[in-house]
Protein backbone atom coordinates (compact mmCIF):
# COMPACT_ATOMS: atom_id res chain seq x y z
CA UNK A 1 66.27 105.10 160.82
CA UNK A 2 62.81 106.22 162.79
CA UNK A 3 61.64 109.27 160.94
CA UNK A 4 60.73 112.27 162.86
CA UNK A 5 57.98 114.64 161.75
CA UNK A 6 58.93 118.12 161.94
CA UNK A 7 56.92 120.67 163.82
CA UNK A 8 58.35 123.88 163.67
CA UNK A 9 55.44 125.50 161.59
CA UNK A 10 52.28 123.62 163.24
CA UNK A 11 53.61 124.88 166.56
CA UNK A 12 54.21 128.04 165.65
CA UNK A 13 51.61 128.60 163.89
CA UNK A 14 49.45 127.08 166.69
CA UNK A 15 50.65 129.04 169.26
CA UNK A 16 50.07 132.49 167.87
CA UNK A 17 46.57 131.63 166.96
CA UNK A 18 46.34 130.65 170.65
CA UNK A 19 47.86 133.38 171.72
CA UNK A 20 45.31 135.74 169.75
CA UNK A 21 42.64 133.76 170.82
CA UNK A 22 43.89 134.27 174.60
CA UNK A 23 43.78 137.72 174.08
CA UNK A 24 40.32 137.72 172.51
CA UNK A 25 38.93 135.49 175.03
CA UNK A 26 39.96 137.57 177.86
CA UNK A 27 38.53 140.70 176.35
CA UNK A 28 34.91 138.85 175.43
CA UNK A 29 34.97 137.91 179.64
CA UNK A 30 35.30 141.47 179.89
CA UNK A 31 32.65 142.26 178.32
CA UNK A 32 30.51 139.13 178.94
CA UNK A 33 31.44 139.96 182.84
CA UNK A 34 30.01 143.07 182.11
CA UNK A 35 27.00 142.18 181.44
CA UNK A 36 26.98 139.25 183.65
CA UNK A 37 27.17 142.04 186.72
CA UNK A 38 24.15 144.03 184.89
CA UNK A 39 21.79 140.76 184.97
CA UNK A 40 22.63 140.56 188.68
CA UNK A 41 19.25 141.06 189.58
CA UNK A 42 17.57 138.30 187.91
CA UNK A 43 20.22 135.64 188.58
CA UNK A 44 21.10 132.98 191.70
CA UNK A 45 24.16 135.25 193.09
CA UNK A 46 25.61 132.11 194.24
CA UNK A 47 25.46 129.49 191.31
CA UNK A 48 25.44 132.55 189.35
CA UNK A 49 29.28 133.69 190.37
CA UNK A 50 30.17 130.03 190.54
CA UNK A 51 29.67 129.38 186.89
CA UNK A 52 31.30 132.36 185.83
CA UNK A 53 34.06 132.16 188.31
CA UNK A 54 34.55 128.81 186.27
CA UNK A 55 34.74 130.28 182.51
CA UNK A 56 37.47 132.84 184.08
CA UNK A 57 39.29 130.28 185.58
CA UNK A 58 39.64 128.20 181.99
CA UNK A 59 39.85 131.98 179.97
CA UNK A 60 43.19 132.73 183.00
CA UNK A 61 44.31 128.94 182.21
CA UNK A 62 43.80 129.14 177.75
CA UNK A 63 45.64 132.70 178.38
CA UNK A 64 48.43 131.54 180.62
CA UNK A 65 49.27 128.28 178.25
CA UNK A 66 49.71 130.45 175.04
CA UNK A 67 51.38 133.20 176.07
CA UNK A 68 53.77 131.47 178.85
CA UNK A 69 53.75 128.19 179.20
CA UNK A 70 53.88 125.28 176.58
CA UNK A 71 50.47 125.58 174.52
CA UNK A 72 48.06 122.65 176.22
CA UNK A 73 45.73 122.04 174.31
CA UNK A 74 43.35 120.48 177.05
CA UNK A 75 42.55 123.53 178.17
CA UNK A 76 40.98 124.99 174.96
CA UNK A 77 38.83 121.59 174.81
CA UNK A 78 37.88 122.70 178.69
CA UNK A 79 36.91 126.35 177.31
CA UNK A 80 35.29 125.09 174.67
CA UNK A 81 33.21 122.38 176.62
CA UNK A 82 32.60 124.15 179.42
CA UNK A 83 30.62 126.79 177.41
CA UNK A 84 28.11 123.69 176.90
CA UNK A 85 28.01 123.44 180.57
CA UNK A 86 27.25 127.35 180.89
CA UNK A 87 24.24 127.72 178.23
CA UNK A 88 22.76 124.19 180.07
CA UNK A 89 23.06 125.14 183.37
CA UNK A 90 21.30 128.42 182.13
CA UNK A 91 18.09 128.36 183.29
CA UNK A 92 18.80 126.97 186.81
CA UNK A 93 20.70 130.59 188.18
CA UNK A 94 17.86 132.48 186.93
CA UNK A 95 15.74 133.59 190.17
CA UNK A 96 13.18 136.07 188.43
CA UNK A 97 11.74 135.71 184.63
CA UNK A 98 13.70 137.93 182.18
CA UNK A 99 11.85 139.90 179.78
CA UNK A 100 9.91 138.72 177.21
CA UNK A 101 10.30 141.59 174.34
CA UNK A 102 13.03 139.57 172.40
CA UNK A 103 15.50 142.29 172.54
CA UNK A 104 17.32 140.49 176.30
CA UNK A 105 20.24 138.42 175.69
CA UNK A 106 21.35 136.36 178.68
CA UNK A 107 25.05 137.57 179.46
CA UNK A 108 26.50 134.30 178.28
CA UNK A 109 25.95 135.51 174.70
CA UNK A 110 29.17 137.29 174.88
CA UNK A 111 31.30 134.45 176.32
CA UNK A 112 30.30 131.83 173.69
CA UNK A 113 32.42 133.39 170.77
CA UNK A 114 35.71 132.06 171.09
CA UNK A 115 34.64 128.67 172.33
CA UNK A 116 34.03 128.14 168.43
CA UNK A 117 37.92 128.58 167.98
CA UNK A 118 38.75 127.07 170.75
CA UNK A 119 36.84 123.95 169.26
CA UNK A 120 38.76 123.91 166.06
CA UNK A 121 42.08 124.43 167.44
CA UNK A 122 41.77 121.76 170.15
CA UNK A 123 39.71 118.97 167.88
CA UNK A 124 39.22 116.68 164.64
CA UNK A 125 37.81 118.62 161.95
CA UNK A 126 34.26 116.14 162.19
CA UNK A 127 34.23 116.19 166.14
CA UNK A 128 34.64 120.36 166.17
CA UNK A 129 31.79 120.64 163.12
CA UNK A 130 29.62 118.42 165.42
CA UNK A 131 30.42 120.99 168.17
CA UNK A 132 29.61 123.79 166.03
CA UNK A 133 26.37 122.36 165.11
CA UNK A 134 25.15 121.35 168.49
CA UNK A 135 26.70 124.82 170.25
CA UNK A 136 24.67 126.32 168.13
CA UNK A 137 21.16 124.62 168.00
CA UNK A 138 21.16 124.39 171.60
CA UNK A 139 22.12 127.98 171.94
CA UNK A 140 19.14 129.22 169.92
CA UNK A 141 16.95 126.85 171.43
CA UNK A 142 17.70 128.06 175.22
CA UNK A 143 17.47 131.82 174.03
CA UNK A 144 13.97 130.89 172.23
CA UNK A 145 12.30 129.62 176.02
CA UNK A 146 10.91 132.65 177.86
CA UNK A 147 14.03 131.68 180.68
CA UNK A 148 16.16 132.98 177.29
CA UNK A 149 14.25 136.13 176.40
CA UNK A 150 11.59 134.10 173.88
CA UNK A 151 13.31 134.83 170.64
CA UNK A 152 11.27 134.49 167.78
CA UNK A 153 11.84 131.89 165.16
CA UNK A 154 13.18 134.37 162.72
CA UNK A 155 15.64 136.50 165.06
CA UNK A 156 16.80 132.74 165.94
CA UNK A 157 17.67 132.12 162.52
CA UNK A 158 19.23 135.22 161.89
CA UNK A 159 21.51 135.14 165.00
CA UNK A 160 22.51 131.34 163.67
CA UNK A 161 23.38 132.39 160.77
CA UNK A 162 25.19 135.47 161.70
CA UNK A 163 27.35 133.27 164.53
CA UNK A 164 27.86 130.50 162.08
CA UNK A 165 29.33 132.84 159.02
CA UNK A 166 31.47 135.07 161.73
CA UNK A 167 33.02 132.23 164.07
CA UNK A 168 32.91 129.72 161.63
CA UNK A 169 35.13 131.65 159.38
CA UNK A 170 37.24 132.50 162.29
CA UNK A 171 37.62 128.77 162.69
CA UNK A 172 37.97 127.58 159.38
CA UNK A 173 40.82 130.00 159.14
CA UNK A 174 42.80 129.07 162.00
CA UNK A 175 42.27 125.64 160.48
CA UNK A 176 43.34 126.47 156.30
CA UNK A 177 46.56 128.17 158.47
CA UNK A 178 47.36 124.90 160.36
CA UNK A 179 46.93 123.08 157.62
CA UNK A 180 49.38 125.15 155.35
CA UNK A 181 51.62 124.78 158.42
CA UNK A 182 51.78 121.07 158.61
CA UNK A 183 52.38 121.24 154.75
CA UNK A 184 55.42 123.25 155.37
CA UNK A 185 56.77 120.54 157.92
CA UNK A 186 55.89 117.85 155.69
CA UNK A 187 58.19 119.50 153.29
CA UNK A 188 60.72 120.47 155.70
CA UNK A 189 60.74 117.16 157.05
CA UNK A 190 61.24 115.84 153.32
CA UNK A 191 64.50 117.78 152.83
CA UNK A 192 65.90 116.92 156.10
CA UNK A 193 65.78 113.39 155.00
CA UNK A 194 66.48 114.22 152.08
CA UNK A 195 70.10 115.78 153.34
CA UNK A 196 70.45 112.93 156.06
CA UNK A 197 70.07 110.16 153.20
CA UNK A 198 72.19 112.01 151.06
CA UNK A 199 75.19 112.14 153.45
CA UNK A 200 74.51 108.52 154.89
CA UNK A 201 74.79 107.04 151.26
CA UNK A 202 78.11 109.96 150.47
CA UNK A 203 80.11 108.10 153.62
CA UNK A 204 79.15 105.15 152.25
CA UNK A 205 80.12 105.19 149.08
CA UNK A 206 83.44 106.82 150.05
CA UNK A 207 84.12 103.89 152.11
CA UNK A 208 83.46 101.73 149.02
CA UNK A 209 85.55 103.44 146.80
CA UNK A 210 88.26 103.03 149.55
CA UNK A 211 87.82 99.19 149.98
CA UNK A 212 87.75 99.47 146.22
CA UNK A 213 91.15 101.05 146.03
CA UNK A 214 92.87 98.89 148.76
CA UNK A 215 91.60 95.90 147.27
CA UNK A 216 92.65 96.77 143.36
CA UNK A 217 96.17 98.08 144.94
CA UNK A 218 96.66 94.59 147.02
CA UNK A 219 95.84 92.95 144.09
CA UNK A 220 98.05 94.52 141.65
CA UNK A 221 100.85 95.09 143.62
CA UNK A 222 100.15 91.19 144.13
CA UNK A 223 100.43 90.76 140.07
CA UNK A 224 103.46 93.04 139.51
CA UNK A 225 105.39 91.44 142.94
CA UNK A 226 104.62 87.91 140.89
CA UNK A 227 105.80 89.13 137.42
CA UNK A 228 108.56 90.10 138.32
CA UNK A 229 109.76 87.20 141.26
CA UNK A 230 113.25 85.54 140.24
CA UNK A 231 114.78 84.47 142.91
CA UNK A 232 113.03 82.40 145.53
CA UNK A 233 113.03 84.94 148.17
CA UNK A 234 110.93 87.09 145.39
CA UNK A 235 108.69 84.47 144.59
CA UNK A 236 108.14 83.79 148.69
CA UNK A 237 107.37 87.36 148.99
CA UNK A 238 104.90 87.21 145.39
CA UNK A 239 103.45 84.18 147.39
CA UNK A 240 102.40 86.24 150.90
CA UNK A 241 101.15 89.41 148.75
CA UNK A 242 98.86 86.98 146.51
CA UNK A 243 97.61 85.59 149.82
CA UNK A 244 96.75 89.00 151.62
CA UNK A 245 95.16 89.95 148.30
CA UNK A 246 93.33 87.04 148.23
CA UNK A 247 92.14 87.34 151.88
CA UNK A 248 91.08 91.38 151.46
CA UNK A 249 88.89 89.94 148.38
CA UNK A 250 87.45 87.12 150.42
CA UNK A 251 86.75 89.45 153.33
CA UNK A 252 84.71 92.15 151.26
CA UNK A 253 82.74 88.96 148.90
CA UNK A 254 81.51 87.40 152.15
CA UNK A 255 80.77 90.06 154.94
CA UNK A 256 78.67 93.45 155.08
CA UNK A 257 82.03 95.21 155.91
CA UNK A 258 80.40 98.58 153.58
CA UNK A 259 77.02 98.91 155.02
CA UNK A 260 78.68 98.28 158.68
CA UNK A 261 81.61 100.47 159.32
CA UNK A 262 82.39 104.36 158.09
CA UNK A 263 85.68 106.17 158.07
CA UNK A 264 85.91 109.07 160.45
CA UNK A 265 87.23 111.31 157.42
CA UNK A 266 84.62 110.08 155.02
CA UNK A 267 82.03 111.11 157.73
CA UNK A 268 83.08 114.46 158.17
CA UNK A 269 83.00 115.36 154.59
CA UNK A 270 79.60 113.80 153.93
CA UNK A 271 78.40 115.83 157.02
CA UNK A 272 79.84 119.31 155.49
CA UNK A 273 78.80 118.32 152.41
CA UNK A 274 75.10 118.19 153.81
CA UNK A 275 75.84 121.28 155.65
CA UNK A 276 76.28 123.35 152.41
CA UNK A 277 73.60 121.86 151.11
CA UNK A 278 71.08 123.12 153.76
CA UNK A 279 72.60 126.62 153.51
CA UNK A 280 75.29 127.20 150.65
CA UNK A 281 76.68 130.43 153.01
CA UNK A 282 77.65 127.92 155.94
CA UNK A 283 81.47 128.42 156.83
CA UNK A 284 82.57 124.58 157.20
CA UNK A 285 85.74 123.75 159.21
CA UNK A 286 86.67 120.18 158.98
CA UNK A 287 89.84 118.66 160.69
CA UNK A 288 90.50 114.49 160.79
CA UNK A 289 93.17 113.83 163.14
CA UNK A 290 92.49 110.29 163.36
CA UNK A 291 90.82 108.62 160.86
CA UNK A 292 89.46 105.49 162.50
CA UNK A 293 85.92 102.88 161.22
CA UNK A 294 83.31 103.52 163.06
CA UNK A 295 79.63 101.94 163.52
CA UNK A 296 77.61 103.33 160.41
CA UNK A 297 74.61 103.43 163.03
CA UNK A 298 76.47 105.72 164.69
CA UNK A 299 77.66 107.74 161.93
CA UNK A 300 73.95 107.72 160.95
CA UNK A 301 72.95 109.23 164.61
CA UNK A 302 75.76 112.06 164.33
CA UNK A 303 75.28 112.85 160.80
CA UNK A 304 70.78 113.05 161.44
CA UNK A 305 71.61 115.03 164.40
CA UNK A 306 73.61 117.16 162.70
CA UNK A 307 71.72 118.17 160.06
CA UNK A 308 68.69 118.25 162.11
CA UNK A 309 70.49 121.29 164.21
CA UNK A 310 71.77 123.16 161.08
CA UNK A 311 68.10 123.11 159.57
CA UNK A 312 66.84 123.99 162.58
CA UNK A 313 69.30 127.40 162.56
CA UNK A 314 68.06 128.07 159.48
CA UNK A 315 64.13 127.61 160.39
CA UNK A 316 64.82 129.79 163.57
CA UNK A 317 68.02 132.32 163.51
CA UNK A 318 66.58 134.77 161.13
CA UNK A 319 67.48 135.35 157.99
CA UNK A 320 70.58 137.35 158.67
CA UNK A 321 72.03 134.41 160.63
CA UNK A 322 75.51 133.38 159.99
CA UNK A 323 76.67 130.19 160.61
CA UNK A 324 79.32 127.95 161.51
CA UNK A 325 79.97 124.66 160.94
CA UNK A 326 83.14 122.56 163.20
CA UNK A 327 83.78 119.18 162.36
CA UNK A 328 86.52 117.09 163.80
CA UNK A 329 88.06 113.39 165.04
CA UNK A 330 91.10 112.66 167.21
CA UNK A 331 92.09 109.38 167.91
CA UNK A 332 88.90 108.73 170.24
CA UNK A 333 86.34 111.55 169.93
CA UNK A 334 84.09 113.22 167.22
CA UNK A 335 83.08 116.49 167.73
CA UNK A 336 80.46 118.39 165.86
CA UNK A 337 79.45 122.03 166.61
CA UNK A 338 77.10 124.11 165.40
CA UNK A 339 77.25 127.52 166.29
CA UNK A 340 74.78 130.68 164.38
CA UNK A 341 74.56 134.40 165.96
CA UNK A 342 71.13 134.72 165.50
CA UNK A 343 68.19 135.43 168.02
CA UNK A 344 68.83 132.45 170.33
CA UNK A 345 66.39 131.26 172.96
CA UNK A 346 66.33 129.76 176.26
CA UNK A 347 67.30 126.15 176.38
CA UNK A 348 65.15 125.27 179.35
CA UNK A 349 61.82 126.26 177.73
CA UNK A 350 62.12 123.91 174.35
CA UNK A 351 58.63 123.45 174.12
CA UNK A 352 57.60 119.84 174.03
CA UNK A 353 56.38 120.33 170.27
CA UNK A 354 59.90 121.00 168.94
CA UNK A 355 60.99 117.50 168.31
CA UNK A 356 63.80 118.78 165.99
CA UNK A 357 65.40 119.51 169.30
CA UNK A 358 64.13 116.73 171.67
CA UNK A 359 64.23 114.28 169.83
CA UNK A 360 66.13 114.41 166.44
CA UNK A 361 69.16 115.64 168.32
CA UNK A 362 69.33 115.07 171.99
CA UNK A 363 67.76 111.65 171.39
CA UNK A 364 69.69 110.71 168.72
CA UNK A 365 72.80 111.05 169.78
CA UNK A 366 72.29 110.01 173.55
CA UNK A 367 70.69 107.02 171.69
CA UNK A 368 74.62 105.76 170.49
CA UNK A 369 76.07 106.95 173.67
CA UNK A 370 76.57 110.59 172.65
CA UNK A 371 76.03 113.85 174.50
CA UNK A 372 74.71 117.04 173.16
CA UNK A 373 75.40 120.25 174.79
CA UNK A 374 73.03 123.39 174.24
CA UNK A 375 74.46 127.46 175.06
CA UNK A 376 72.62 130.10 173.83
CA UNK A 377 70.28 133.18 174.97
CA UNK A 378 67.99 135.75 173.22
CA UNK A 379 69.44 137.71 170.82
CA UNK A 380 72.97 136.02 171.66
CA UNK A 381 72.96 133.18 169.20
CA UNK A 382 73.20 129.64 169.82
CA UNK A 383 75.92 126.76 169.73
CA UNK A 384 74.76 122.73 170.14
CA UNK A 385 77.85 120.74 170.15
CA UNK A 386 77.55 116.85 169.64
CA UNK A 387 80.26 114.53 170.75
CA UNK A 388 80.61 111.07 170.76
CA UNK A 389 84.19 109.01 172.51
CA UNK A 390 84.98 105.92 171.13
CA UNK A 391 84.73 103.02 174.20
């Protein structure tokens, strides 16, 4: 079975540090536009307002992805880059020499903060150091020229240092915080395979011990039947049980009957079983009208997707969630349903990091033919049922 990495935490955890860096960004334009109006006067009004019209434009796009749309990270790798493009194309909207008493600080100086955590949330840890390092180098170096307010060597040093110790903790924050995140999928992700091996291997062996049974009974009842034949009729009928016996035997020696079919019955109980497992206060209904062999790929799909949607109640409910857990076969269907009155969300803005949805369920299960139907609604709770038909 493909394994699926979880992503609950990461994307969380990405998105509100997005989110606060959103916020911050749009505050530093405000001040950085600010000063950008004050150094009117010395600048090329036309290439001047072009270049800042483009940082708003990617600060409007980083805030509208965090805070309402999915959390693209191509736009924080446009922030960040296109503060390179702002400190080179510095000198060119300058139309009279600023002054030269080391105290002027071109108005980008306040945009260029958050394009340090922009750079760590959007890139690999050695590409977003390299960023750091040449950010800030070529920053210093264009505020040391005389177009930059000739900054002496010591002042350049100073503000280096200062930028590098305040955004580069910033950054290698947000990045200790992702990286405790993906540990907590990782883990997550264990004990959801964990639970889906567990219940796999349960059916399994329940079908086994079945087979088992039938077999021993055939075989026995065979025996005694034989023991016990006097008359020829009794020995005819000792005769056709020792051959049935002999053909169940034959039939579980020579094929992969175990590892290839599961018992509707035995599937449900490894699924509840799972269930409790994942969260011991789960109220489990299980009722086997039918109890009919089915594909163990299939029972695989069901029973992953499953417990893939009960984890996922208990990542996301709350922690006063209660929840429910239907199980049940007729003659041609399996239904599962999951139901929780916790905070619910809106079904048609999964983002497209939350595999645990996309994927391990809804893929899943339309992957054996199945359909998986999604109702819930903030604060309302939510209910994913999973069915399957047998064709």
């Amino acid at each position: 079975m493909k394994q699926i990495k979880a992503t609950f935490a990461t994307t969380r955890v990405n998105r509100l540090i997005g989110q606060a860096l959103a916020g911050a960004t749009i505050l530093l334009s405000a001040e950085s536009a600010s000063n950008f109006i004050g150094q009117l006067p010395l600048l090329n009004k036309p290439l001047a307002w072009l270049i800042a019209g483009g940082l708003w434009v990617t600060t409007i796009l980083v805030a509208y992805t965090f805070w309402f749309g999915n959390a693209r990270y191509i736009f924080l790798r446009i922030h960040a880059f296109y503060m390179i493009v702002i400190l080179l194309s510095w000198p060119y909207t300058l139309s009279t020499m600023p002054p030269q008493d080391g105290h002027f600080y071109p108005w980008l100086w306040w945009a260029l903060d958050t394009s340090w955590i922009a750079a760590a949330l959007s890139l690999r840890i050695r590409w977003a150091a390299l960023y750091f390092l040449v950010l800030g180098v070529g920053m210093q170096y264009v505020f040391w020229l005389p177009t930059g307010g000739s900054h002496s060597q010591t002042q350049m040093v100073t503000d280096f240092c200062f930028t590098l110790l305040t955004n580069g903790a910033a950054g290698v924050i947000a990045l200790l915080l992702r990286n405790a995140a993906k540990q907590t999928d990782q883990a997550n992700d264990e004990a959801i395979r964990s639970a889906i091996a567990q219940a796999t291997t349960e059916a399994k062996t329940m079908e086994s011990q079945r087979l088992d049974s039938l077999v021993h009974d055939s075989v026995l009842t065979a025996l005694i039947s034989a023991s016990a034949a006097k008359s020829s009729d009794q020995v005819l009928a000792a005769r056709n049980l020792a051959k049935e016996a002999i053909e169940k035997l034959s039939l579980v020696q020579t094929s992969n009957n175990v590892s290839q079919i599961l018992y509707t019955r035995d599937l449900l109980e490894s699924i509840g079983s799972a269930g409790r497992r994942l969260d011991p206060k789960i109220e489990v209904r299980s009722t086997a009208e039918s109890n009919w062999p089915m594909d163990a790929l299939v029972g695989s799909a069901l029973t992953a997707a499953c417990i893939q949607a009960v984890q996922n109640s208990v990542l996301h409910a709350g922690n006063k969630a209660q929840r429910e857990l239907i199980l049940k076969a007729t003659d041609t269907q399996i239904k599962l349903v999951i139901k929780d009155d916790g905070v619910g969300f809106r079904p048609n803005r999964i983002p497209k990091g939350r595999l645990g949805m996309r994927i391990s369920i809804i893929g899943r299960v339309e992957s054996v033919g199945g359909t998986v139907h999604i109702a819930s609604s903030p604060r309302k709770g939510s209910t994913i049922i999973i069915e399957w038909e047998k064709k």
